[in-house]
Protein backbone atom coordinates (compact mmCIF):
# COMPACT_ATOMS: atom_id res chain seq x y z
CA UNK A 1 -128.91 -145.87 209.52
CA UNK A 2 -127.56 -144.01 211.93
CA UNK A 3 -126.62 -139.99 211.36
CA UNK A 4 -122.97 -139.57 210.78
CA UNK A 5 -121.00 -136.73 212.63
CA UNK A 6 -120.77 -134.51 209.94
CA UNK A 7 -124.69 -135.02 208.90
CA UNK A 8 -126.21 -131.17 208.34
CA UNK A 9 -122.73 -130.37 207.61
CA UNK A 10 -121.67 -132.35 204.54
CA UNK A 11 -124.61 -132.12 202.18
CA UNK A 12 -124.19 -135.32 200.67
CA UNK A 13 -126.71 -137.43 202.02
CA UNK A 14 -129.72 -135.55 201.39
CA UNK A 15 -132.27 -138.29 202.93
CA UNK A 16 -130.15 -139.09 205.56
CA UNK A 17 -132.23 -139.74 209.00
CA UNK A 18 -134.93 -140.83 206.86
CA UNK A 19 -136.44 -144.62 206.98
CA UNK A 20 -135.30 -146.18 203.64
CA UNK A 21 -138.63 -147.55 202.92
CA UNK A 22 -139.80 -143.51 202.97
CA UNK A 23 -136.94 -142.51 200.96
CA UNK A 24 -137.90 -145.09 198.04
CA UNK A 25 -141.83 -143.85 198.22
CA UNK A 26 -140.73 -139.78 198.24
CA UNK A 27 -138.25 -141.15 195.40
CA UNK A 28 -141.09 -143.18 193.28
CA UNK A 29 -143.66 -140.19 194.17
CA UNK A 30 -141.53 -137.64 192.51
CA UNK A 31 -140.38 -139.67 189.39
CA UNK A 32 -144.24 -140.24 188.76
CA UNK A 33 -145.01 -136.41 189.21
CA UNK A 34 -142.78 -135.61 186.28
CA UNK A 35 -143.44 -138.20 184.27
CA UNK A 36 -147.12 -137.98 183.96
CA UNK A 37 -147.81 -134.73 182.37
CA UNK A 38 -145.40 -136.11 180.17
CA UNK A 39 -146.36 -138.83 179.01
CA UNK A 40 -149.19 -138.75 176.23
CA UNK A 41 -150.91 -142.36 176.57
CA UNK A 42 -151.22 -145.11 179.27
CA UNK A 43 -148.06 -146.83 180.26
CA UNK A 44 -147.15 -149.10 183.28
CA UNK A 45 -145.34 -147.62 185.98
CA UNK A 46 -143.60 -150.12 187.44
CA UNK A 47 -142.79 -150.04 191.36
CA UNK A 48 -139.35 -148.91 192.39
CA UNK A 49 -136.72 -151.41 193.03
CA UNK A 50 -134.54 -150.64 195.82
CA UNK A 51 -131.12 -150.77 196.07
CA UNK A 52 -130.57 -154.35 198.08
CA UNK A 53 -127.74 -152.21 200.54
CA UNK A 54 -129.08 -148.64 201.85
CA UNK A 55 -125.73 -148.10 203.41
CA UNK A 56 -122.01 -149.40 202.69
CA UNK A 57 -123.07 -149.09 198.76
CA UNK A 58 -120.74 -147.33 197.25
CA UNK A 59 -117.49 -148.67 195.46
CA UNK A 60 -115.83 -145.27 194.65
CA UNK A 61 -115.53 -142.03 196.83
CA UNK A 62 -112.63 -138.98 196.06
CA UNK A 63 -112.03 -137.36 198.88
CA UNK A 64 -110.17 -133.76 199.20
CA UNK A 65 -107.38 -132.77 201.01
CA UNK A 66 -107.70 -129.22 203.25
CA UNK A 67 -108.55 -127.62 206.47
CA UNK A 68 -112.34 -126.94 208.19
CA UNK A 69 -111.40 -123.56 209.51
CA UNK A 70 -108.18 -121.10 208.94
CA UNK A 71 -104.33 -122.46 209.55
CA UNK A 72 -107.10 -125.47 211.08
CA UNK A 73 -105.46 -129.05 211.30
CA UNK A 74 -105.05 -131.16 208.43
CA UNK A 75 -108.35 -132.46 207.19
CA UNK A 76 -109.05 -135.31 204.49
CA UNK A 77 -112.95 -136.19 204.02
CA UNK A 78 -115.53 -134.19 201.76
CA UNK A 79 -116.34 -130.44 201.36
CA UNK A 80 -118.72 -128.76 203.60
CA UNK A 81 -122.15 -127.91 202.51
CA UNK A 82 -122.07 -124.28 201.23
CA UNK A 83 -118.79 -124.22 201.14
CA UNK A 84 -115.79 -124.26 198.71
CA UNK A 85 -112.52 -124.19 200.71
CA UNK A 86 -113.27 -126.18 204.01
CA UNK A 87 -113.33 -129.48 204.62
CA UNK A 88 -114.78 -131.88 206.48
CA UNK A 89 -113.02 -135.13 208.57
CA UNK A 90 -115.71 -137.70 206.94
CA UNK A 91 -113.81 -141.02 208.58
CA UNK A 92 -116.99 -142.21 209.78
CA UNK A 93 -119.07 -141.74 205.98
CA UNK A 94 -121.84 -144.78 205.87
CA UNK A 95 -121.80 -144.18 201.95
CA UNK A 96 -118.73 -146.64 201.16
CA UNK A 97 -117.03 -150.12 202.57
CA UNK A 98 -115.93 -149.54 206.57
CA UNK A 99 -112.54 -149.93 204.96
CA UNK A 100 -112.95 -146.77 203.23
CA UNK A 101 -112.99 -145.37 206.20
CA UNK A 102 -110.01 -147.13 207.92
CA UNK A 103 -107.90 -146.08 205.11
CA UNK A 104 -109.34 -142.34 205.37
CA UNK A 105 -108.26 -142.14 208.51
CA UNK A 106 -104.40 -143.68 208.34
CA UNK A 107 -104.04 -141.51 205.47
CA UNK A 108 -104.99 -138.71 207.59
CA UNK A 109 -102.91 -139.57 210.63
CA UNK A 110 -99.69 -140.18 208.36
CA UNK A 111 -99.72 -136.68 206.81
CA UNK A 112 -100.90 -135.11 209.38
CA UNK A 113 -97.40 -137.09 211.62
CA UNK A 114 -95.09 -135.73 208.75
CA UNK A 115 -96.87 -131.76 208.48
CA UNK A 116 -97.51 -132.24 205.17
CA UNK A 117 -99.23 -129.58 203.82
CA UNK A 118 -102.53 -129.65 201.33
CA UNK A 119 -102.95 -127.67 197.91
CA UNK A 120 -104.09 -124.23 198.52
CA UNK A 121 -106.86 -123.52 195.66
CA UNK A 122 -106.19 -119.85 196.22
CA UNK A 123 -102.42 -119.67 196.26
CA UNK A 124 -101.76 -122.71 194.39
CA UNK A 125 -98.83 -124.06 196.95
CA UNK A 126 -98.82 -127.72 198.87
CA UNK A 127 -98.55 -130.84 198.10
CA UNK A 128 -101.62 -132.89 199.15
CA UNK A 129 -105.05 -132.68 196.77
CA UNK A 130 -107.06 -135.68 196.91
CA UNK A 131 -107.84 -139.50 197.95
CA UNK A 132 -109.18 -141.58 195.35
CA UNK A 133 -110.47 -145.23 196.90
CA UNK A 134 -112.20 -147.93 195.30
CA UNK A 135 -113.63 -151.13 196.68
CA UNK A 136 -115.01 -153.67 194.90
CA UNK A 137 -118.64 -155.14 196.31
CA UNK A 138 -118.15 -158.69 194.82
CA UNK A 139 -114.09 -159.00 194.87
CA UNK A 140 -113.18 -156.98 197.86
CA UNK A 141 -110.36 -155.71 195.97
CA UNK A 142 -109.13 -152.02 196.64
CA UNK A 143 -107.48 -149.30 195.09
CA UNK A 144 -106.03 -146.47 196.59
CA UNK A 145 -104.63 -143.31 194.29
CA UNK A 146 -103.10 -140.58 196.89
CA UNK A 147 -103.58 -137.16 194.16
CA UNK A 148 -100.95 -134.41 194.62
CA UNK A 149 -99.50 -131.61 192.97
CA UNK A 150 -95.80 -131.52 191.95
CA UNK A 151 -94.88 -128.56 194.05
CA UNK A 152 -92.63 -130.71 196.84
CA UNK A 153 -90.11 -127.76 197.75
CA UNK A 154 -91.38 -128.06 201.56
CA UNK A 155 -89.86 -131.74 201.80
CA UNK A 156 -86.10 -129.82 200.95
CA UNK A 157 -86.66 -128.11 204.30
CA UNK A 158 -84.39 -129.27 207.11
CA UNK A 159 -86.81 -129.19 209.83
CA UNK A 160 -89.11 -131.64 207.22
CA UNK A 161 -85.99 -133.69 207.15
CA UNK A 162 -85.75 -134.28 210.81
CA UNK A 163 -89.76 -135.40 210.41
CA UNK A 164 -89.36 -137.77 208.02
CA UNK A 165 -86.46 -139.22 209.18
CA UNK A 166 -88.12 -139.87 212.99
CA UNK A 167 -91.53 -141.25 211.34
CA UNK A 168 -90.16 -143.25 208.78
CA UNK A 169 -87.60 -144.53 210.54
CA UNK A 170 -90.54 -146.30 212.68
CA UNK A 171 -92.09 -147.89 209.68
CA UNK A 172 -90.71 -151.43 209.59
CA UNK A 173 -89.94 -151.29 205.18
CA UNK A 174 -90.01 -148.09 204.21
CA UNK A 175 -87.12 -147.65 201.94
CA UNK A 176 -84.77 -144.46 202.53
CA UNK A 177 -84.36 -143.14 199.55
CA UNK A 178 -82.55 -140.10 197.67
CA UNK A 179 -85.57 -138.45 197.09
CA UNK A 180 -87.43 -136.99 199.86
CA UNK A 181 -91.35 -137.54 197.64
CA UNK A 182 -90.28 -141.06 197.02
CA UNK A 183 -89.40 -141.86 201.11
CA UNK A 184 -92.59 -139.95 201.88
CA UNK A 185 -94.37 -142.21 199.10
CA UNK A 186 -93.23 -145.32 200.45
CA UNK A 187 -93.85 -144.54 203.94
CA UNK A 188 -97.66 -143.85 202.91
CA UNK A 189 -97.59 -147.12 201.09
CA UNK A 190 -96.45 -149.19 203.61
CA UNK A 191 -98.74 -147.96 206.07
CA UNK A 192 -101.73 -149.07 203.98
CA UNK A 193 -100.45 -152.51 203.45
CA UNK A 194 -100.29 -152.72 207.62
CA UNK A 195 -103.50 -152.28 207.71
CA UNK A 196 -104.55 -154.73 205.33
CA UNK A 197 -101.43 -157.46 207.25
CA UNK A 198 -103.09 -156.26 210.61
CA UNK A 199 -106.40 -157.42 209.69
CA UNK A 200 -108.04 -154.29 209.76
CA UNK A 201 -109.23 -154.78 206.21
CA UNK A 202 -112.15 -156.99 205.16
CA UNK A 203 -110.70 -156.62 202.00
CA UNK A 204 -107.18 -156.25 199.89
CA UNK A 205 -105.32 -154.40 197.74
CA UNK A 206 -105.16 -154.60 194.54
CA UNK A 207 -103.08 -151.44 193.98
CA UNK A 208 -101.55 -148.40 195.56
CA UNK A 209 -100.64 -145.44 193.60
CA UNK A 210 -99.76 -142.14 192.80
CA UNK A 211 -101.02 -139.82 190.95
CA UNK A 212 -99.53 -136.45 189.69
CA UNK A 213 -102.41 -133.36 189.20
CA UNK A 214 -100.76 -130.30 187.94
CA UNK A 215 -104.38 -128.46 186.94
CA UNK A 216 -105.45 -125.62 189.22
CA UNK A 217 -109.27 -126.83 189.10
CA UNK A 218 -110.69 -128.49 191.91
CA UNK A 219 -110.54 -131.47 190.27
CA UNK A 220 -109.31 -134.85 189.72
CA UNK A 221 -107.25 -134.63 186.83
CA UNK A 222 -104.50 -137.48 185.64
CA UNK A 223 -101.33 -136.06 184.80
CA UNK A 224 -99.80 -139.50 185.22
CA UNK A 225 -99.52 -142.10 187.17
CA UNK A 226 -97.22 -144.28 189.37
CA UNK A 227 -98.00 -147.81 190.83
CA UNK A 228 -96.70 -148.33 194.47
CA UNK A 229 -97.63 -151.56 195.13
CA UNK A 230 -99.43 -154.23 193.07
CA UNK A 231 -101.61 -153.29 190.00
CA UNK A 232 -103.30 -150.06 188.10
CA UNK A 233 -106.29 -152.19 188.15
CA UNK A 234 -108.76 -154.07 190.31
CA UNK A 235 -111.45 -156.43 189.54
CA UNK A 236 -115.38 -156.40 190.34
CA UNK A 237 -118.32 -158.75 188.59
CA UNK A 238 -121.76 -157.78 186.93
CA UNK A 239 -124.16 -160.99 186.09
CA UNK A 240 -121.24 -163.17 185.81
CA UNK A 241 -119.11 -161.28 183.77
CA UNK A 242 -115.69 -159.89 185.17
CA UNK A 243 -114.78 -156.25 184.56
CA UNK A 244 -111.04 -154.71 185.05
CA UNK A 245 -111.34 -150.99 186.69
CA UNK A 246 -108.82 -148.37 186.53
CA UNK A 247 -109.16 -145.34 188.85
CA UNK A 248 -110.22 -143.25 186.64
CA UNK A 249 -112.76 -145.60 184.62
CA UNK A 250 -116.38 -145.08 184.61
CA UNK A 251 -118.46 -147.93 186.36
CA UNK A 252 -121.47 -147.30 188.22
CA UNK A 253 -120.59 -146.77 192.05
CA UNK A 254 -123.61 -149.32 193.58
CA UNK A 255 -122.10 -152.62 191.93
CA UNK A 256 -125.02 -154.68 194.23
CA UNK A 257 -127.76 -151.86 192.41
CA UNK A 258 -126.12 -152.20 189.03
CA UNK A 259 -127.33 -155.51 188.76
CA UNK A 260 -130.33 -154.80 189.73
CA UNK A 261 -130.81 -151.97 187.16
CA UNK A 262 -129.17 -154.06 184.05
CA UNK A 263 -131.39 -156.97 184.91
CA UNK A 264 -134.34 -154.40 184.43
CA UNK A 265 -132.61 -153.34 180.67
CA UNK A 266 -132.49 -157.05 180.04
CA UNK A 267 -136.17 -157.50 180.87
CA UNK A 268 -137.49 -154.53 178.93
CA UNK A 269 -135.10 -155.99 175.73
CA UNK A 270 -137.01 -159.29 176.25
CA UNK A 271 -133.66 -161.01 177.36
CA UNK A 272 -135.36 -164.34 178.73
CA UNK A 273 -137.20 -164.46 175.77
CA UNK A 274 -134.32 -164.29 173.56
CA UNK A 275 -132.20 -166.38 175.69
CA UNK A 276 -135.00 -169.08 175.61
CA UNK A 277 -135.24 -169.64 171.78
CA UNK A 278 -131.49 -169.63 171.52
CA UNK A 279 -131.58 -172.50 174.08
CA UNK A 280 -134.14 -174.57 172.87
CA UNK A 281 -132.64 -174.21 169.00
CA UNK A 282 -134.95 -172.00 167.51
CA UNK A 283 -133.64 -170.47 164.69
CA UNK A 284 -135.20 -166.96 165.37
CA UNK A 285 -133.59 -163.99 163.93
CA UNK A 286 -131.00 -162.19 166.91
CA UNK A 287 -130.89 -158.95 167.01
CA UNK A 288 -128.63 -155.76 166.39
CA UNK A 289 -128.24 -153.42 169.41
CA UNK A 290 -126.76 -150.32 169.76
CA UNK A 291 -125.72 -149.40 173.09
CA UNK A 292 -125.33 -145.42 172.83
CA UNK A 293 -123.49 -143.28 175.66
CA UNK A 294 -121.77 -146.89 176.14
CA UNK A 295 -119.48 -146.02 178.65
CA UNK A 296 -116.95 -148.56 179.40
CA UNK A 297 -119.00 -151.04 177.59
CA UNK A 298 -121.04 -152.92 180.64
CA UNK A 299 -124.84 -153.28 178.85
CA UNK A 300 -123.61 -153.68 175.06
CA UNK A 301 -121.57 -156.83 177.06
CA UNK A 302 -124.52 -158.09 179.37
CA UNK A 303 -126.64 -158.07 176.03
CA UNK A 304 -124.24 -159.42 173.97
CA UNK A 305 -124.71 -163.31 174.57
CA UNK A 306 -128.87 -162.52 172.74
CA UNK A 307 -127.44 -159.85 169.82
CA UNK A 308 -125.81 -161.25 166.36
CA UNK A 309 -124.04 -158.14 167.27
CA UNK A 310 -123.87 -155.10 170.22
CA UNK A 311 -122.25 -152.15 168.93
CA UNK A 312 -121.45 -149.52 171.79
CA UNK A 313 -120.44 -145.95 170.84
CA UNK A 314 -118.62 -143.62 173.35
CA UNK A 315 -117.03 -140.40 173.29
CA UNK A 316 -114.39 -141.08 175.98
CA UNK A 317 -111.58 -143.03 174.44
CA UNK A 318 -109.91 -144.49 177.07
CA UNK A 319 -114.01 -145.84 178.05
CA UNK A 320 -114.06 -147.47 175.06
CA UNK A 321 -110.07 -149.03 175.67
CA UNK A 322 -111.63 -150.25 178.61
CA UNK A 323 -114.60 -151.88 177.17
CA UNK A 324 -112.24 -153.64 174.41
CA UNK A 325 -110.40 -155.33 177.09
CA UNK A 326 -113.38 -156.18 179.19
CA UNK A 327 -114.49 -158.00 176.41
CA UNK A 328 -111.59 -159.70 175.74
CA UNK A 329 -111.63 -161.02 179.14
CA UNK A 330 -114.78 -162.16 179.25
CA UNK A 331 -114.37 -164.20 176.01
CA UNK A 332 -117.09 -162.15 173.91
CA UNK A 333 -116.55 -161.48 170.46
CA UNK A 334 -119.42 -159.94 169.24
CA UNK A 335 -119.01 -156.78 170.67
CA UNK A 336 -117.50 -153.96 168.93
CA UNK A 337 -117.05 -150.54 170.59
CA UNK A 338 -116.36 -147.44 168.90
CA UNK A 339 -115.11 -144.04 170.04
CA UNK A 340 -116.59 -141.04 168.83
CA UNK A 341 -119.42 -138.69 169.60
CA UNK A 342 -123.12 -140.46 168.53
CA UNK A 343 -123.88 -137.80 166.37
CA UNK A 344 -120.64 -137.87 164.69
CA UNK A 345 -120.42 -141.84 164.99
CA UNK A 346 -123.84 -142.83 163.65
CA UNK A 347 -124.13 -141.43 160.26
CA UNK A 348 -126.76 -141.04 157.74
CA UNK A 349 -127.94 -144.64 155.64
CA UNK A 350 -126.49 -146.72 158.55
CA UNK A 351 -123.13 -146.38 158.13
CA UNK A 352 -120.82 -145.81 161.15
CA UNK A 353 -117.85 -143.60 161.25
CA UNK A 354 -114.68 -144.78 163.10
CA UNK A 355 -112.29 -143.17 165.34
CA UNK A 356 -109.61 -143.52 161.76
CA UNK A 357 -112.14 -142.06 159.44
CA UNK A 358 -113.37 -145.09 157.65
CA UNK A 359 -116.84 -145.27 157.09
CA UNK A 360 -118.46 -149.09 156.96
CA UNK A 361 -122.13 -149.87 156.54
CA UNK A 362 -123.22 -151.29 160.01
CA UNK A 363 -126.24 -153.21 160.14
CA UNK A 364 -129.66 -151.56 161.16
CA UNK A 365 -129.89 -152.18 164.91
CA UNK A 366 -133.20 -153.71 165.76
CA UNK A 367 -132.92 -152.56 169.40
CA UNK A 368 -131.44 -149.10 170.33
CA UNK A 369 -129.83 -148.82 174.44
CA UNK A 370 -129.86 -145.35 175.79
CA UNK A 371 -127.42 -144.90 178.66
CA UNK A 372 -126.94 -140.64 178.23
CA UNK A 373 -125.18 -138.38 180.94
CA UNK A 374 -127.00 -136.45 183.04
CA UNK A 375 -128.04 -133.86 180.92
CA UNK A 376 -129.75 -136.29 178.49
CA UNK A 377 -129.47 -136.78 174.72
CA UNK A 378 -128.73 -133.60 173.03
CA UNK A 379 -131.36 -132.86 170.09
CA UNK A 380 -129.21 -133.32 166.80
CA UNK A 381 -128.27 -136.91 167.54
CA UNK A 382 -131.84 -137.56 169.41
CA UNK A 383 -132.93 -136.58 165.73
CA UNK A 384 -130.49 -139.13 164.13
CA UNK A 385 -131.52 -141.81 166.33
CA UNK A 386 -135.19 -141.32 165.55
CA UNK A 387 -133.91 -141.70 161.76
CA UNK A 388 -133.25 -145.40 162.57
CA UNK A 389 -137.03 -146.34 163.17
CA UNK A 390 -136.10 -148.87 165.43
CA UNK A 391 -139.26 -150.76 166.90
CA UNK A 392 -137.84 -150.72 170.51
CA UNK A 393 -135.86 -147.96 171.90
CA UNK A 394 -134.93 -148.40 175.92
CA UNK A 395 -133.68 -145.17 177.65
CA UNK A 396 -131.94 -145.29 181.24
CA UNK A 397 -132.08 -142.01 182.45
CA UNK A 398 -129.15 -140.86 185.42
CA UNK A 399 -131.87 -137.72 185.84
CA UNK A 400 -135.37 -138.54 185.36
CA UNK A 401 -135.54 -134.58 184.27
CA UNK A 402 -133.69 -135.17 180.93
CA UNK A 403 -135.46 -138.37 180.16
CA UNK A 404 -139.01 -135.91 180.64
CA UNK A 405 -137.78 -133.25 178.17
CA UNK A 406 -136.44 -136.49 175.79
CA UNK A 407 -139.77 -138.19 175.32
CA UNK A 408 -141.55 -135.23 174.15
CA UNK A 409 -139.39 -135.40 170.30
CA UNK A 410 -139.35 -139.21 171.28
CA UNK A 411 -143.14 -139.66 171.10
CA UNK A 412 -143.99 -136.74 168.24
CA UNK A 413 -141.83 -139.20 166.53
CA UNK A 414 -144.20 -142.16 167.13
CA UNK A 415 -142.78 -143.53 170.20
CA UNK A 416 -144.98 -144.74 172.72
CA UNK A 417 -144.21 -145.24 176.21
CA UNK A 418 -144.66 -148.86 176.96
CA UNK A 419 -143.20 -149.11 180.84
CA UNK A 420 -141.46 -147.26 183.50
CA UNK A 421 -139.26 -148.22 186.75
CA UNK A 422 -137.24 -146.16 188.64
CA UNK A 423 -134.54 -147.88 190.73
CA UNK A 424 -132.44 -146.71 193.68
CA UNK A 425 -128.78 -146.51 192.94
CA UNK A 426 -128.06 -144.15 195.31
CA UNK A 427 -129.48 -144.12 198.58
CA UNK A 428 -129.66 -141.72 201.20
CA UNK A 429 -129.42 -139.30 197.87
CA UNK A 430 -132.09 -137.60 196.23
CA UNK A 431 -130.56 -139.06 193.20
CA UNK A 432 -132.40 -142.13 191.20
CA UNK A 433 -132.44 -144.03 188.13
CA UNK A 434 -135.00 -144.75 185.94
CA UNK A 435 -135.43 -147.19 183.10
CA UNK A 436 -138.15 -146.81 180.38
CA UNK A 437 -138.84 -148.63 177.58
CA UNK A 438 -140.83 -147.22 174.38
CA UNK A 439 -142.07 -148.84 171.31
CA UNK A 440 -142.77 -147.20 167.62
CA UNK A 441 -145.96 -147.57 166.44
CA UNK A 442 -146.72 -148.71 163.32
């Protein structure tokens, strides 16, 4: 890999200029450091699985709208190491797709044509915030979400008019309409779709959109959105199954390393195994499993085709939407998905509490999936999970730090620590993921 222009400058890609091969033994080195004055008995550490691209992996990047120095040009890229208010022109990031960056860069040049102006975080004025694009690895399909503010008074200016009218008058089916935001829209739009009609996309479009932010946080925040062109959604595939995105769903952002780490969880569950008896007729007992911190559902659905039943619990409601209709498309109908907060969800004597109130009794998992955020499993449902007594509890840790402070309650409870692996979802990062499987003794 090659350095980038902005690399000192952005922050982002803390490893880059390193040989990946280095990166992934630093990476392993560090995971084992922690881990082992951790862990009370012998266990298997397993060697680090890489991700299979160290460049081009990622399927989601938000880019910000701003300057890199005062009443500077218009910039569009990522923020500056150090630094809240400037950012950098990042057209040439080796993180996502080379489309990304084609589509960074027209976005750029259009605004920057018309003199539209970006959100000022201090003053709270412009239009422009943010760039949301997603690519899918297996599908190809993209979608674009240009993020503004609602504040458009500078397109009622006459010397804005004249602009417009000269730039999107060149742009072959732009409509003219009434509303100055809707011609500007359109204009935008139709300059993406020349790029994919050019051939200057590998990929296509699923969707163009627009999204309204009216929060004063630096942040991506949906205050609703309009479709341009095509769909709200695009499409990307896990181990055969088919999952429909939104722009603001979760889904890890190395599709290629997601497989990689969910084959792992399906080893440590004894997925071959399972699969194996099924196949040859054996009338073996299938299991329960929870999948807790489910997200939009991808494990408790990978798992689901070994389990009686897969029960996924997540806080985020419009995660667990998503996850219903994932299911749905993938024909699986053994998968039930709840929204609510673990501790909350999984109650005392096994019964689970849903998002209307009702209580049911759920059937004792016989495998528990741990998929937390970053800051790990807080200690009142940790304590509630333990109550289950599940023989085989599997824990995918986003930061190997949280997972360390986890196992100590985990293992005074009479877990032992059977195998660990970390694997690389994020090169060039100092960011990995690690998947470890404990079993209860008895």
């Amino acid at each position: 890999m090659g350095l980038c222009q902005n690399a000192g400058k952005c922050g982002g890609c803390y490893y880059q200029g390193i040989p990946y091969e280095e990166q992934l033994n630093r990476k392993e080195r560090e995971v084992r450091e922690l881990l082992d004055p951790v862990i009370r008995e012998p266990y298997v550490f397993e060697p680090i699985i890489p991700s299979p691209l160290s460049t081009r992996y990622r399927n989601k990047m938000e880019f910000s709208f701003g300057d890199c120095e005062k009443d500077g040009p218009l910039t569009l890229g990522l923020h500056q190491k150090k630094s809240f208010y400037n950012i950098l022109n990042t057209d040439d990031c080796q993180l996502p797709h080379q489309d990304v960056d084609r589509i960074l860069h027209e976005t750029r040049m259009y605004f920057t044509e018309l003199g539209v102006h970006y959100f000022h975080k201090q003053i709270h004025t412009g239009y422009l915030r943010h760039l949301l694009v997603r690519r899918a690895s297996k599908t190809g399909e993209i979608l674009v979400d240009l993020v503004t503010s609602t504040d458009t008074g500078e397109f009622e200016t006459g010397e804005f008019q004249s602009r417009m009218n000269e730039i999107v008058s060149d742009e072959n089916s732009a409509e003219k309409a009434e509303d100055p935001e809707t011609t500007v829209l359109n204009g935008w739009k139709d300059r993406m779709l020349r790029l994919e009609s050019s051939g200057a996309l590998e990929g296509k479009f699923a969707g163009i959109l627009h999204t309204r932010n009216e929060s004063l946080s630096d942040a991506v925040i949906d205050n609703g959105t309009d479709v341009l062109y095509g769909e709200s959604f695009f499409y990307e595939e896990l181990l055969g199954l088919r999952f429909r995105i939104t722009p603001f769903s979760f889904f890890q952002t190395n599709s290629l390393g997601a497989e990689r780490l969910y084959t792992k969880v399906r080893e440590y569950a004894g997925y071959d195994h399972l699969k194996r008896d099924q196949e040859s007729g054996s009338t073996a007992h299938k299991p329960v499993i929870y999948d807790l911190y489910s997200g939009t559902g991808t494990i408790t659905q990978l798992m689901s085709s070994v389990a009686s039943q897969a029960i996924g619990v997540e806080i985020v409601k419009e995660a667990v939407d998503a996850a219903r209709d994932n299911a749905r498309l993938n024909g699986i109908s053994n998968c039930h998905f709840i929204a609510g907060d673990v501790m909350k969800v999984i109650q005392e004597g096994g019964e689970l509490l849903r998002e209307d109130g009702t209580r049911e009794d759920a059937p004792r998992p016989d495998l528990i999936i741990l998929d937390p955020p970053r800051d790990g499993v807080q200690p009142k449902p940790l304590r509630k999970i333990i109550e289950y007594g599940v023989d085989t509890l599997i824990y995918v840790a986003c930061k190997p730090k949280s997972l360390a402070r986890d196992l100590v309650p985990l293992q005074s409870a009479g877990y032992h620590v059977e195998k660990v692996c970390p694997v690389d979802m994020f090169p060039q990062t100092n960011n990995i993921e690690v998947v470890c499987l404990m079993r209860r003794h008895t």
